[in-house]
N, C-alpha and C. Protein backbone atom coordinates (compact mmCIF):
# COMPACT_ATOMS: atom_id res chain seq x y z
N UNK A 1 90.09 106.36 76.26
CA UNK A 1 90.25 107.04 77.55
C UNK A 1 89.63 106.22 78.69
N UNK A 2 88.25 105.81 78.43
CA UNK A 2 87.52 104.75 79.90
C UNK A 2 88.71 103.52 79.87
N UNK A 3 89.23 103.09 78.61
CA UNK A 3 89.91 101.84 79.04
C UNK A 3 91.00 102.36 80.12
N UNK A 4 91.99 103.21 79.35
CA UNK A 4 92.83 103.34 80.55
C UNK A 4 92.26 103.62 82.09
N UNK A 5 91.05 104.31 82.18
CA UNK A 5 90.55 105.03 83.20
C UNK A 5 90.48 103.38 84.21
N UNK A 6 89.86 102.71 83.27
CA UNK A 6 89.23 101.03 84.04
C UNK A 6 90.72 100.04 83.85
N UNK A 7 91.70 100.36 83.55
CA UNK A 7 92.67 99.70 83.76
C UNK A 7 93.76 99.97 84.97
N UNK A 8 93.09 101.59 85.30
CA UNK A 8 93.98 102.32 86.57
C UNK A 8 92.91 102.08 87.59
N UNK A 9 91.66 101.71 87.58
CA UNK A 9 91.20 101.43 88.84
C UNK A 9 91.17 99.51 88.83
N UNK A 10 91.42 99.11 87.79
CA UNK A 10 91.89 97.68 88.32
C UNK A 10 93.35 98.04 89.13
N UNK A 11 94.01 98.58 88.56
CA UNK A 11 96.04 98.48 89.23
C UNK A 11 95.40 99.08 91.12
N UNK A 12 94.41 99.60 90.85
CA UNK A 12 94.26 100.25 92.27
C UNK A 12 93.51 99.05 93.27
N UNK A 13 92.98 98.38 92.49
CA UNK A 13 92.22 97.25 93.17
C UNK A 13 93.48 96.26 93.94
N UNK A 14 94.26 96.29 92.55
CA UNK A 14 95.35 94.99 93.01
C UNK A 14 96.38 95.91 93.83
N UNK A 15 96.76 97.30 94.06
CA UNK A 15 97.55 97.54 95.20
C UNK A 15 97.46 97.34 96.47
N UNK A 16 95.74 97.21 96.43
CA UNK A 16 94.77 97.44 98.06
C UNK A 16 95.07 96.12 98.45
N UNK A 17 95.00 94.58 97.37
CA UNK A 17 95.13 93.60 97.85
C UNK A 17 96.39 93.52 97.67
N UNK A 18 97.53 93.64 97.26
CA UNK A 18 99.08 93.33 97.82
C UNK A 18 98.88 94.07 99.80
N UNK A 19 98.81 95.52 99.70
CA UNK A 19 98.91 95.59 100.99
C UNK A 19 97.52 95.19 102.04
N UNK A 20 96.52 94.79 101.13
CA UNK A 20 96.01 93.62 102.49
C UNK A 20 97.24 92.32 102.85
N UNK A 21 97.18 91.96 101.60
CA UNK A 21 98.26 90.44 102.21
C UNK A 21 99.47 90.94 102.74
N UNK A 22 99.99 91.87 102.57
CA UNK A 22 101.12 92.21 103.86
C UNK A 22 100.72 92.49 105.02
N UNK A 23 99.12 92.99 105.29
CA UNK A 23 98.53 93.35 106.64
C UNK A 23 98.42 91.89 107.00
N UNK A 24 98.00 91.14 106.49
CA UNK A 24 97.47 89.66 106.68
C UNK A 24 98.76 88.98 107.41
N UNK A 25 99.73 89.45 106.48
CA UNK A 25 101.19 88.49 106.74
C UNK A 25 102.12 89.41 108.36
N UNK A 26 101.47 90.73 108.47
CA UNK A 26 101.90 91.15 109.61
C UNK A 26 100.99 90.68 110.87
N UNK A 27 99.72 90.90 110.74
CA UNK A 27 98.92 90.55 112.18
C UNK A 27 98.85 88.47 112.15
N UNK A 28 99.41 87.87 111.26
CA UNK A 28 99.65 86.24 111.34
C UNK A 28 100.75 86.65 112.48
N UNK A 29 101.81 87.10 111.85
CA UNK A 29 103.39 87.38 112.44
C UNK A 29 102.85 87.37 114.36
N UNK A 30 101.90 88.58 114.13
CA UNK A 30 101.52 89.03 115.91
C UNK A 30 101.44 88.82 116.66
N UNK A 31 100.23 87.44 116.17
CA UNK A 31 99.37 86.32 116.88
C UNK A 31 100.68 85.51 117.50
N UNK A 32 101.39 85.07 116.40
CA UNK A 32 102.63 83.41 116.60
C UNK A 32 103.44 84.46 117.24
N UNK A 33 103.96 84.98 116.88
CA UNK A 33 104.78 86.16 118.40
C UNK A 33 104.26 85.97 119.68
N UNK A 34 103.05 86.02 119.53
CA UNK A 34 102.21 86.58 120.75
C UNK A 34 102.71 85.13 121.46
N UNK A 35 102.07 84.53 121.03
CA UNK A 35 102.14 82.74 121.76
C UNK A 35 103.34 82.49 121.96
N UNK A 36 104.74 82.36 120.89
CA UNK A 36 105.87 81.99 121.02
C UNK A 36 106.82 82.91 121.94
N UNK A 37 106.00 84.34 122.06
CA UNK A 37 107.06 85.07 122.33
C UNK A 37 108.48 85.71 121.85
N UNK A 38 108.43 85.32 120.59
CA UNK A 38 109.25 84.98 119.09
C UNK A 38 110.10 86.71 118.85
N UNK A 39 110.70 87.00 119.85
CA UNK A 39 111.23 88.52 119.59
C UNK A 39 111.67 88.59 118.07
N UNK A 40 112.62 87.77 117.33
CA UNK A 40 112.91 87.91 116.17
C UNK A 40 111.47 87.77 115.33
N UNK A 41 110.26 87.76 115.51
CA UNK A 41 109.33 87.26 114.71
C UNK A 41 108.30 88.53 114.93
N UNK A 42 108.64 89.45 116.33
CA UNK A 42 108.33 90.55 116.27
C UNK A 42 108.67 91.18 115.75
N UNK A 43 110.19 91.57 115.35
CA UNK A 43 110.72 92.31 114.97
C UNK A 43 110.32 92.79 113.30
N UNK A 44 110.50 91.55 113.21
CA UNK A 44 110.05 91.36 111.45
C UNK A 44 108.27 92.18 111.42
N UNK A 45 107.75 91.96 112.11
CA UNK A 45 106.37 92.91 112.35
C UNK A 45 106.21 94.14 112.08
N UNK A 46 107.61 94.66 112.93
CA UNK A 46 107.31 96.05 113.15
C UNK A 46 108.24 96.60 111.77
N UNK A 47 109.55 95.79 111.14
CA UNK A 47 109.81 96.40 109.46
C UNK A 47 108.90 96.35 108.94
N UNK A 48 108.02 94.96 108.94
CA UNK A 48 106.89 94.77 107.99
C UNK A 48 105.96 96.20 107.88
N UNK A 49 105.39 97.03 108.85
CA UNK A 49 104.99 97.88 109.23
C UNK A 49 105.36 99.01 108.02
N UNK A 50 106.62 99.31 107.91
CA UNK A 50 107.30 100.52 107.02
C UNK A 50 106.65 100.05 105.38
N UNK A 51 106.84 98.58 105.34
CA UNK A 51 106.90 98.71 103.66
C UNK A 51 104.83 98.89 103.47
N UNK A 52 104.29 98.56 104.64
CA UNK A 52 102.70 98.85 104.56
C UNK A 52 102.52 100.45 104.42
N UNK A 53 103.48 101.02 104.83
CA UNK A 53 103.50 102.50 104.84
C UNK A 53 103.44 102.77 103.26
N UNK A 54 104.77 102.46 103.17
CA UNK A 54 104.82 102.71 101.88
C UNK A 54 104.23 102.45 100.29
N UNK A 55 103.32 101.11 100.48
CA UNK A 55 102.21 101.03 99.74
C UNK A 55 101.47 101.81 100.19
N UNK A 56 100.74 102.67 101.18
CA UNK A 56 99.68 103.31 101.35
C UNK A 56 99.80 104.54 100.43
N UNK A 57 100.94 105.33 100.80
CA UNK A 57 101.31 106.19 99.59
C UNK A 57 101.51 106.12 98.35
N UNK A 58 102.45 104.61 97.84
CA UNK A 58 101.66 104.41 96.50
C UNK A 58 100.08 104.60 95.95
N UNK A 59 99.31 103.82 97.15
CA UNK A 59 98.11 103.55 96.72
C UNK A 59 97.09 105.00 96.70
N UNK A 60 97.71 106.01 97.53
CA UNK A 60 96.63 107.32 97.93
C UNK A 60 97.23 108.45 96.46
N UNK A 61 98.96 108.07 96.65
CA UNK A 61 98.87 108.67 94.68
C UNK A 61 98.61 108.23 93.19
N UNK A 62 98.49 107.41 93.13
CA UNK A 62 97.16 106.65 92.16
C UNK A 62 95.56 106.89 92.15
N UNK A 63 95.05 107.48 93.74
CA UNK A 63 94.43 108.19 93.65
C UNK A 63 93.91 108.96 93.27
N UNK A 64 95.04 110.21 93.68
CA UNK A 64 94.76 111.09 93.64
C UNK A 64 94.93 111.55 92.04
N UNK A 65 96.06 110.37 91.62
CA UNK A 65 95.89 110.72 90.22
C UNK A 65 94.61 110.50 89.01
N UNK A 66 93.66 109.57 89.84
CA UNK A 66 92.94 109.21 88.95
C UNK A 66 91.70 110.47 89.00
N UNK A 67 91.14 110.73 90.43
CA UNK A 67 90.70 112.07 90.53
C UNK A 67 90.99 113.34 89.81
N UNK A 68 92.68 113.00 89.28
CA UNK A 68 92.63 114.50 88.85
C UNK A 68 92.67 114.92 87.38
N UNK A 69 93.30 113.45 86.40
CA UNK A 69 93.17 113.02 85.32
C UNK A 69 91.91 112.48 84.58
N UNK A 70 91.04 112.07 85.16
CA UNK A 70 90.00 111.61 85.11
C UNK A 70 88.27 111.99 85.28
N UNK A 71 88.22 112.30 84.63
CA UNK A 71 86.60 112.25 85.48
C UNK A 71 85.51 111.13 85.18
N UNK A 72 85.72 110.52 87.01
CA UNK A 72 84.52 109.59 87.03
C UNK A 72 83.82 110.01 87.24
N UNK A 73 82.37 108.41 86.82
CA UNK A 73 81.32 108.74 87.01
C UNK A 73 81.22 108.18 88.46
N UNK A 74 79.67 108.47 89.02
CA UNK A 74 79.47 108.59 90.36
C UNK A 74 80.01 107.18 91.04
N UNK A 75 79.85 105.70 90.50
CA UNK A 75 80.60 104.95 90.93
C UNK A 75 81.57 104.88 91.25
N UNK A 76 82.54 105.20 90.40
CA UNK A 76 83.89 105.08 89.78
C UNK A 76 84.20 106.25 91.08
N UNK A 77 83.76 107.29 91.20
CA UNK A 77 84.27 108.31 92.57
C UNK A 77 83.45 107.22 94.05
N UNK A 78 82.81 107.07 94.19
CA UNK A 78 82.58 106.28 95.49
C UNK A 78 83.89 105.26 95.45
N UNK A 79 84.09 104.60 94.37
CA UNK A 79 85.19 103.35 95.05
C UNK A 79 86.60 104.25 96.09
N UNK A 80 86.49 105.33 94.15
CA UNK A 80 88.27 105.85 94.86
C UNK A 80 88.27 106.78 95.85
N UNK A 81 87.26 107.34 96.68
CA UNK A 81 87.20 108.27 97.91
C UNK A 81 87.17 106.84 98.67
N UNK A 82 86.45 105.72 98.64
CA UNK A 82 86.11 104.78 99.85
C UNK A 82 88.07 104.25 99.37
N UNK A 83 88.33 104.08 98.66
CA UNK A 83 89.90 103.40 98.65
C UNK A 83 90.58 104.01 99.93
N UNK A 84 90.58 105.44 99.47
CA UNK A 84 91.27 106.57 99.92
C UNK A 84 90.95 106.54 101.38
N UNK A 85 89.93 106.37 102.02
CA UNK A 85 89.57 105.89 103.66
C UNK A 85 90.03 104.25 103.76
N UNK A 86 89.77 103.49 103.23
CA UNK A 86 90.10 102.13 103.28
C UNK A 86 91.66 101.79 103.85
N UNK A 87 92.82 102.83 102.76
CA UNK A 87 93.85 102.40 103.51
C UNK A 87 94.16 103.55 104.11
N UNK A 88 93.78 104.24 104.78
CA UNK A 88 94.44 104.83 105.97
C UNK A 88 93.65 104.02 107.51
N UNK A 89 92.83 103.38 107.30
CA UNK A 89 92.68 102.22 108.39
C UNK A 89 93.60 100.98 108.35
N UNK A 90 93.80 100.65 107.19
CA UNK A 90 94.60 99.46 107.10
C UNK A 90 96.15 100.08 107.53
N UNK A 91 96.61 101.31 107.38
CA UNK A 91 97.82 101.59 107.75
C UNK A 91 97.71 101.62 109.40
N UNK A 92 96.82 102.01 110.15
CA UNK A 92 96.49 101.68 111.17
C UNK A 92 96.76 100.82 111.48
N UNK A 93 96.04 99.72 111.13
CA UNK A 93 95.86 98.11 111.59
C UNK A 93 97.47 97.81 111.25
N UNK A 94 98.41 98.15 110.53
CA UNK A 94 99.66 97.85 110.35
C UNK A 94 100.62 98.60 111.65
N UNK A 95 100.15 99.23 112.11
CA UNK A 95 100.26 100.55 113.15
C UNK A 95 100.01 99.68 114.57
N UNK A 96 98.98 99.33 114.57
CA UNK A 96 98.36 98.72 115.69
C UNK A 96 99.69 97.30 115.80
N UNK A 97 99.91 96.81 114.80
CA UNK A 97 100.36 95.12 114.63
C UNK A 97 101.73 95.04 114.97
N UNK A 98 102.28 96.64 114.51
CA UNK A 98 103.76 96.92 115.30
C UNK A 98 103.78 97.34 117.22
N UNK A 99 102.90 98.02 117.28
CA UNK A 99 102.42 98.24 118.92
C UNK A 99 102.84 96.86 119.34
N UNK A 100 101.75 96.47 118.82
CA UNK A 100 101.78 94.99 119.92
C UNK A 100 103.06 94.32 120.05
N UNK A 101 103.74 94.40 118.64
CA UNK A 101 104.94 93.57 118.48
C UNK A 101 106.03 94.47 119.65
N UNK A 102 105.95 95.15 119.77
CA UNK A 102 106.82 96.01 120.54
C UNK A 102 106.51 95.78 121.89
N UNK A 103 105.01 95.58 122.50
CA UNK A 103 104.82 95.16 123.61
C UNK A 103 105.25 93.84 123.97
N UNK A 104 105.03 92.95 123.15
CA UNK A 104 105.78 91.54 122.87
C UNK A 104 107.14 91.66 122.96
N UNK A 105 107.80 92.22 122.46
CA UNK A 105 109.71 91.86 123.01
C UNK A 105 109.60 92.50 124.25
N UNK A 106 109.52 93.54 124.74
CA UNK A 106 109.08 93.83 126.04
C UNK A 106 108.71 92.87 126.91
N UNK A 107 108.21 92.01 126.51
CA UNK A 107 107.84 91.09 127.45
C UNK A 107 108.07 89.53 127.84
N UNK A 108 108.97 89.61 126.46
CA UNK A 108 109.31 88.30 126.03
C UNK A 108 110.55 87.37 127.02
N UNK A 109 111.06 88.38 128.03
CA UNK A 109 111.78 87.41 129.00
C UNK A 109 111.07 86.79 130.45
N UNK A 110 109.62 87.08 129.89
CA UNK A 110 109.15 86.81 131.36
C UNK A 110 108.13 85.98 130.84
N UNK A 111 107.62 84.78 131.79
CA UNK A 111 106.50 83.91 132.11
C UNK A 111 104.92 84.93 131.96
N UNK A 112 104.17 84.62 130.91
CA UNK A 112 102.86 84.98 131.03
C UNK A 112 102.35 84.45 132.05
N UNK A 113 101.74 85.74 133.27
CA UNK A 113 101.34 84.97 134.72
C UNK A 113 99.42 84.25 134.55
N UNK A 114 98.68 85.71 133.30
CA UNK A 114 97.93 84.72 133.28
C UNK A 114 97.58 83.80 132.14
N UNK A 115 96.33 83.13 132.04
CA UNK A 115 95.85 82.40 130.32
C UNK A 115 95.66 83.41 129.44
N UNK A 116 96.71 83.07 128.03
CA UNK A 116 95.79 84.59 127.44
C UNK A 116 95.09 83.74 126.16
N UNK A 117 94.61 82.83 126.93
CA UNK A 117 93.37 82.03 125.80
C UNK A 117 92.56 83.12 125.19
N UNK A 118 91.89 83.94 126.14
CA UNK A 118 91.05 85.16 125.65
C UNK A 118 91.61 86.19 124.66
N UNK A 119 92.91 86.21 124.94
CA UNK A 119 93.59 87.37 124.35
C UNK A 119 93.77 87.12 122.46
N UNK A 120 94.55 85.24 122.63
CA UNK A 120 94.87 84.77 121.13
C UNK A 120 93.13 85.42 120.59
N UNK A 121 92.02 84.67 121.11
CA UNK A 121 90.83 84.56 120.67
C UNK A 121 90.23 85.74 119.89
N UNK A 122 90.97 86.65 120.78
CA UNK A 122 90.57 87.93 120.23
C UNK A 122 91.37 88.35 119.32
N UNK A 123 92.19 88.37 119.04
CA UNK A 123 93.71 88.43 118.17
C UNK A 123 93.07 87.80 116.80
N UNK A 124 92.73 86.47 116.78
CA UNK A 124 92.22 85.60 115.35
C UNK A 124 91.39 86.22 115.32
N UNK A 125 89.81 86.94 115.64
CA UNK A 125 89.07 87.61 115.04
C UNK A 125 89.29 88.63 114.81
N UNK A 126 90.12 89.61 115.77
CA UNK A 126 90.56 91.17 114.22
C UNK A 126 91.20 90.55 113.58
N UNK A 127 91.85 89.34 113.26
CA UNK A 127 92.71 89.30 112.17
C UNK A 127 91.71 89.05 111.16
N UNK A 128 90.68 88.35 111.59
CA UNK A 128 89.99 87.64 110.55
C UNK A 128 88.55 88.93 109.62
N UNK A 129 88.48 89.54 110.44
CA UNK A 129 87.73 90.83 110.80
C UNK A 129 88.40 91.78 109.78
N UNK A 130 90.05 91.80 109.39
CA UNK A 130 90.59 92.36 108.70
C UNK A 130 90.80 92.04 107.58
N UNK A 131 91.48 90.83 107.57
CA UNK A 131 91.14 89.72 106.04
C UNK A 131 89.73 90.03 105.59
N UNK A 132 88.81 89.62 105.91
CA UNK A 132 87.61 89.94 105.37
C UNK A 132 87.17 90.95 105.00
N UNK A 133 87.36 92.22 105.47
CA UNK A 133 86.98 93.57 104.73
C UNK A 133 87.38 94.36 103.74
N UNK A 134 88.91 93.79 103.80
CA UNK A 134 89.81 94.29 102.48
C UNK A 134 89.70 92.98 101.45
N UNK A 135 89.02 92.18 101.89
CA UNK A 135 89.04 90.93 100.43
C UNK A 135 87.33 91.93 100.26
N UNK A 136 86.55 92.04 100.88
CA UNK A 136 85.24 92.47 100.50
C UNK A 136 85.10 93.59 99.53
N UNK A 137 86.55 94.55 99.56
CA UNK A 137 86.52 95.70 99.01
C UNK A 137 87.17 95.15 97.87
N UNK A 138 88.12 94.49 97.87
CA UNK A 138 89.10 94.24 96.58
C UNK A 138 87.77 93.29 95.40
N UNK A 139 87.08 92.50 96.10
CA UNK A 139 85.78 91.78 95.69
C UNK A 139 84.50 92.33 94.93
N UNK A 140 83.91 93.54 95.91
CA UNK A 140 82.75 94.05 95.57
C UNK A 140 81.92 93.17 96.04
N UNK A 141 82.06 93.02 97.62
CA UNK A 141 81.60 91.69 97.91
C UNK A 141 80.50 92.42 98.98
N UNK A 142 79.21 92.92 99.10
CA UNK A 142 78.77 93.36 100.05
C UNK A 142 78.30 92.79 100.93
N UNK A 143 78.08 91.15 100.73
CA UNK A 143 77.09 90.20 101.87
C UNK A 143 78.36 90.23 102.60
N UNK A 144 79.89 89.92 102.55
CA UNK A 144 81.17 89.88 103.17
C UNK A 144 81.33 91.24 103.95
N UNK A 145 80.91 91.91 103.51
CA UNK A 145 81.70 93.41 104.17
C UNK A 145 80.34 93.60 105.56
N UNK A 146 79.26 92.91 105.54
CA UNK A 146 78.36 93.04 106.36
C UNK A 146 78.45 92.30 107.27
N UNK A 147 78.72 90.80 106.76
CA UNK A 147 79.14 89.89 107.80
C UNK A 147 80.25 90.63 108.55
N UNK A 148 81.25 90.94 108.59
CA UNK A 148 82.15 91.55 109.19
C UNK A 148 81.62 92.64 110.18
N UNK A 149 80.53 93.73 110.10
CA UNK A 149 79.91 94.72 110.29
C UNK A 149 79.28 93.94 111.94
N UNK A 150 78.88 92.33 111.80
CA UNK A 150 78.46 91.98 113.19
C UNK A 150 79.42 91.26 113.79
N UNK A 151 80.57 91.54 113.56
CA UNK A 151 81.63 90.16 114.19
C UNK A 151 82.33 91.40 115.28
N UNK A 152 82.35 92.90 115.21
CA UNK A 152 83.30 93.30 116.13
C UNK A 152 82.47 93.73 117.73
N UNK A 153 81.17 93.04 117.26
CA UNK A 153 80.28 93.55 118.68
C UNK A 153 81.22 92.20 119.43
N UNK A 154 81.39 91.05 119.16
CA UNK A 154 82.13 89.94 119.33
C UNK A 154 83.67 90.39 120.14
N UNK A 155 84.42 90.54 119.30
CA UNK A 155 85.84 91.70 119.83
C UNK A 155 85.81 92.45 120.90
N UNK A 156 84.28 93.28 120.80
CA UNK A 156 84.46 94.45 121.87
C UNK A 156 84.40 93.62 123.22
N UNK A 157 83.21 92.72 123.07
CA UNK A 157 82.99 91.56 124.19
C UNK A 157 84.41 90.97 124.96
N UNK A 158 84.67 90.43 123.88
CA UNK A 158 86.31 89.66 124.42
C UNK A 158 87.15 90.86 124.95
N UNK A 159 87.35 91.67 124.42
CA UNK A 159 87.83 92.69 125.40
C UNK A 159 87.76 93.02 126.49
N UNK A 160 86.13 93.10 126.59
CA UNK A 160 85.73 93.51 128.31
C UNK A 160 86.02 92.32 128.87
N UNK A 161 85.99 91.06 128.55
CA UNK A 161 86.41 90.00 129.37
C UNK A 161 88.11 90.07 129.75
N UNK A 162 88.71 90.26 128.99
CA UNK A 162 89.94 90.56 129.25
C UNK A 162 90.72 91.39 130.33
N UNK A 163 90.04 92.59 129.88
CA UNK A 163 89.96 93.90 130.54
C UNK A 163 90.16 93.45 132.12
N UNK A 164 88.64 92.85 132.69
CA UNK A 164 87.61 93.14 133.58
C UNK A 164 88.98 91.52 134.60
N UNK A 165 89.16 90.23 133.46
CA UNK A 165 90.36 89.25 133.95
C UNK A 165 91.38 90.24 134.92
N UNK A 166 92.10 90.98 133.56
CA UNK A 166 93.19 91.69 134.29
C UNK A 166 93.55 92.22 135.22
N UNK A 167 92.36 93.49 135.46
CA UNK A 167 92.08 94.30 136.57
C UNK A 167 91.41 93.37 137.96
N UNK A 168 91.07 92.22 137.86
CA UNK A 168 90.92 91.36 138.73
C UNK A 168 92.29 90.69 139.47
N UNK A 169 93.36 90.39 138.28
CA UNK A 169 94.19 90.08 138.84
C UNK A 169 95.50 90.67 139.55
N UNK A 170 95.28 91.99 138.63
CA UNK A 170 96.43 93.24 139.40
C UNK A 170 95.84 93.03 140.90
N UNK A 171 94.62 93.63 141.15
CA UNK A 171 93.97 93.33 142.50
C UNK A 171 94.26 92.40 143.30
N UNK A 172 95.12 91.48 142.57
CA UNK A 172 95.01 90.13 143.81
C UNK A 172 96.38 89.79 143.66
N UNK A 173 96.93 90.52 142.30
CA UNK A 173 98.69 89.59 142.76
C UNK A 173 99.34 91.29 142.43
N UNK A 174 99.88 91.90 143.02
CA UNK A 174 100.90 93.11 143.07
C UNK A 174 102.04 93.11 142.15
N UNK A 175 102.89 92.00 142.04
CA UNK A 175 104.00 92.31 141.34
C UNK A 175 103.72 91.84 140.04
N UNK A 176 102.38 91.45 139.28
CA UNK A 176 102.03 91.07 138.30
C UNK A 176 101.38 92.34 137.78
N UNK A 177 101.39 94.06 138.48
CA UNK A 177 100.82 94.96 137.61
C UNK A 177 101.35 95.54 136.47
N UNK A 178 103.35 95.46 136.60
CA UNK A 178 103.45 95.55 134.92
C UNK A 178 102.87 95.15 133.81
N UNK A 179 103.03 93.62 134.09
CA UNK A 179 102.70 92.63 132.93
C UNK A 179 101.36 93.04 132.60
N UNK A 180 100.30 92.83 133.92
CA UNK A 180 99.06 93.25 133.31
C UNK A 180 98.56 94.51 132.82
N UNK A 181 99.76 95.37 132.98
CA UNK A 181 99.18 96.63 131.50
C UNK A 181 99.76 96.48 130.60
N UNK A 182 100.60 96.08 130.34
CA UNK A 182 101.19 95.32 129.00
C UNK A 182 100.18 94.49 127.72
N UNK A 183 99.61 93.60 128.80
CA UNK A 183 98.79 92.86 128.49
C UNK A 183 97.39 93.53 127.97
N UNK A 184 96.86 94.54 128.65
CA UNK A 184 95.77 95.24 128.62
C UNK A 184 96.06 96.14 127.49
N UNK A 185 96.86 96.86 127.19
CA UNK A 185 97.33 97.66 125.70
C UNK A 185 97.56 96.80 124.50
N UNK A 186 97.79 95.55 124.75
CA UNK A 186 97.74 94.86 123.44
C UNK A 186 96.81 94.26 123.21
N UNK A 187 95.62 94.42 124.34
CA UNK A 187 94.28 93.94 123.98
C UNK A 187 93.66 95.26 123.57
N UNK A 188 93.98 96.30 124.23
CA UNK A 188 93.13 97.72 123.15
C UNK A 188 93.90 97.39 121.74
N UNK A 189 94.93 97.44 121.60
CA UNK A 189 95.27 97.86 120.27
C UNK A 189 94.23 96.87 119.84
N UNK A 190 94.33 95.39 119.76
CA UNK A 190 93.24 94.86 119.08
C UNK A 190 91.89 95.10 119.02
N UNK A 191 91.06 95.25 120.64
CA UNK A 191 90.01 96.00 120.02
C UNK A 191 89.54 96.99 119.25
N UNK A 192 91.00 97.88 118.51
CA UNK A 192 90.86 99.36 118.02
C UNK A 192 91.33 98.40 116.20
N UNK A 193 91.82 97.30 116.16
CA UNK A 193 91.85 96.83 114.86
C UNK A 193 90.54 95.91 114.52
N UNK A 194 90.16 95.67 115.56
CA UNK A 194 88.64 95.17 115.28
C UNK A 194 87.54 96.57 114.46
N UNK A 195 87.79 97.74 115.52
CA UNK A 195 87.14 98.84 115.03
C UNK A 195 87.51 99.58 113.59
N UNK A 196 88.74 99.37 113.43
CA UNK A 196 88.86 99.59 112.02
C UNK A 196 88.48 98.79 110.95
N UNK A 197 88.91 97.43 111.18
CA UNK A 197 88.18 96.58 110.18
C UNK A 197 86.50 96.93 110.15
N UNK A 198 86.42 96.88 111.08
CA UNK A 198 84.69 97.56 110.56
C UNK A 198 84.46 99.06 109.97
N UNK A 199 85.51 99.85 110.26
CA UNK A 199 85.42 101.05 109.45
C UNK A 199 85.77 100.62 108.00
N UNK A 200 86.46 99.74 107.77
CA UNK A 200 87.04 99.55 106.07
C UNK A 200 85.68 98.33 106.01
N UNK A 201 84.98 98.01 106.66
CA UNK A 201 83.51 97.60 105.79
C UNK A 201 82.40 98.54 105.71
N UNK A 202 82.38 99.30 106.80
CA UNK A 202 81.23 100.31 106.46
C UNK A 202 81.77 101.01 105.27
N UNK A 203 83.10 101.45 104.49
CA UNK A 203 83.57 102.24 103.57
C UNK A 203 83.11 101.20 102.30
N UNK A 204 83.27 99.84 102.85
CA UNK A 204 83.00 99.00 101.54
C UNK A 204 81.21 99.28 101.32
N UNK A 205 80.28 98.96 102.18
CA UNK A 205 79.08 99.05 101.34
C UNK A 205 78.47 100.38 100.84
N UNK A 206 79.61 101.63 101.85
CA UNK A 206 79.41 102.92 100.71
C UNK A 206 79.62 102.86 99.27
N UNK A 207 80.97 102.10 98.84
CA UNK A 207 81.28 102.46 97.77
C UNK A 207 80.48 100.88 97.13
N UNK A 208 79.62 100.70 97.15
CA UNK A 208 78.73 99.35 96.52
C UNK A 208 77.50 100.39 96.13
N UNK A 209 76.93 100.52 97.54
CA UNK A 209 75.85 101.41 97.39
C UNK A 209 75.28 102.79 97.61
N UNK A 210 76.09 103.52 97.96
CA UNK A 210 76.50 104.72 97.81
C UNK A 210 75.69 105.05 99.41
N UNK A 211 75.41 104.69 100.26
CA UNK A 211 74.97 104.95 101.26
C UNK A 211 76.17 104.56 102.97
N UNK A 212 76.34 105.14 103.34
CA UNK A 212 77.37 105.32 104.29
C UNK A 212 76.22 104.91 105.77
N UNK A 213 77.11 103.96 106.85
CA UNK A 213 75.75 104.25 107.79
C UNK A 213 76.63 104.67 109.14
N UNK A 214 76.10 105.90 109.96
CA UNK A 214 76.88 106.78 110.99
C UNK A 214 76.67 105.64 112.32
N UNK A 215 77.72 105.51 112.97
CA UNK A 215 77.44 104.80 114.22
C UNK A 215 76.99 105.83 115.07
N UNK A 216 75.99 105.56 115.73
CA UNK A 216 75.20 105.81 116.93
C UNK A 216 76.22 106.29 118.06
């Protein structure tokens, strides 16, 4: 009975990492959109989006099956409740990666008026912010899931720089205020995938060490 029990929370380990690497392979997609402007490369983003859906529900009824077939011990229930929070952020962050892509064809017949050096910058660290917390969980990796825990004070930063750019420049050029809320929503969505990736690490060193820590 434990074998099967430890052979259904390995299959659960390896679902979390198939739909990390499709999260991985959607917010890559985002970034090179973002820069190229690549409408067909958005597009593929926002299908990509559905089949992340649909692993999540694989992955939350395997769950729930193991909860109900099973009785773990106190470890074995910390992983699969922290699973069970883990990907409903990552469906998020798949959530978030179609937003943007959608703001991107939207925008894709027009000249970016300003640098969005800041914007990519911020873009590679939730991505990286995200990679890292779902490899930390699929791992049991807790020095990884912590490192991650100080990288989105980083994100929030680049944001306000962004932010604070934008609203500087609506102010000074008028017919550039579409673009720059355009621009400004696909920098929240990222700061809000920065914030999740740190929610799917604070879930990781719960289910390591059974201690959860409340943000302030």
């Amino acid at each position: 009975m434990r074998k099967r029990f430890e052979d259904q929370l390995n299959e659960l380990g390896r679902q979390i990492n198939k739909m990390s690497e499709y999260l991985d392979e959607a917010l890559t997609m985002t970034v090179e959109a973002l820069v190229s402007k690549d409408v067909k490369l958005a597009e593929k983003t926002i299908l990509l989006d559905l089949t992340i859906d649909e692993i999540e529900k694989d992955i939350e009824t395997l769950c729930l099956r193991l909860l109900m077939q099973q009785q773990p011990v106190a470890s074995d229930l910390r992983f699969i409740s922290s699973a069970l929070k883990i990907i409903t952020d990552m469906e998020r962050i798949g959530d978030h990666a179609a937003d943007i892509s959608e703001n991107i064809i939207y925008m894709a017949k027009e000249d970016y008026t300003p640098h969005i050096a800041d914007l990519l910058k911020m873009a590679e660290a939730a991505s990286k912010m995200t990679k890292d917390s779902t490899r930390a969980f699929v791992q049991k990796n807790l020095e990884l899931a912590r490192e991650v825990l100080t990288k989105d004070d980083e994100v929030d930063a680049i944001y306000m720089k962004v932010k604070l750019d934008l609203i500087k420049k609506m102010q000074q050029d008028t017919p550039f205020d579409e673009q720059a809320l355009d621009l400004m929503m696909i920098a929240k969505y990222l700061e809000r995938i920065g914030d999740h990736a740190e929610n799917i690490a604070e879930w990781v060193e719960f289910a390591i060490t059974g201690v959860h820590r409340h943000k302030s």
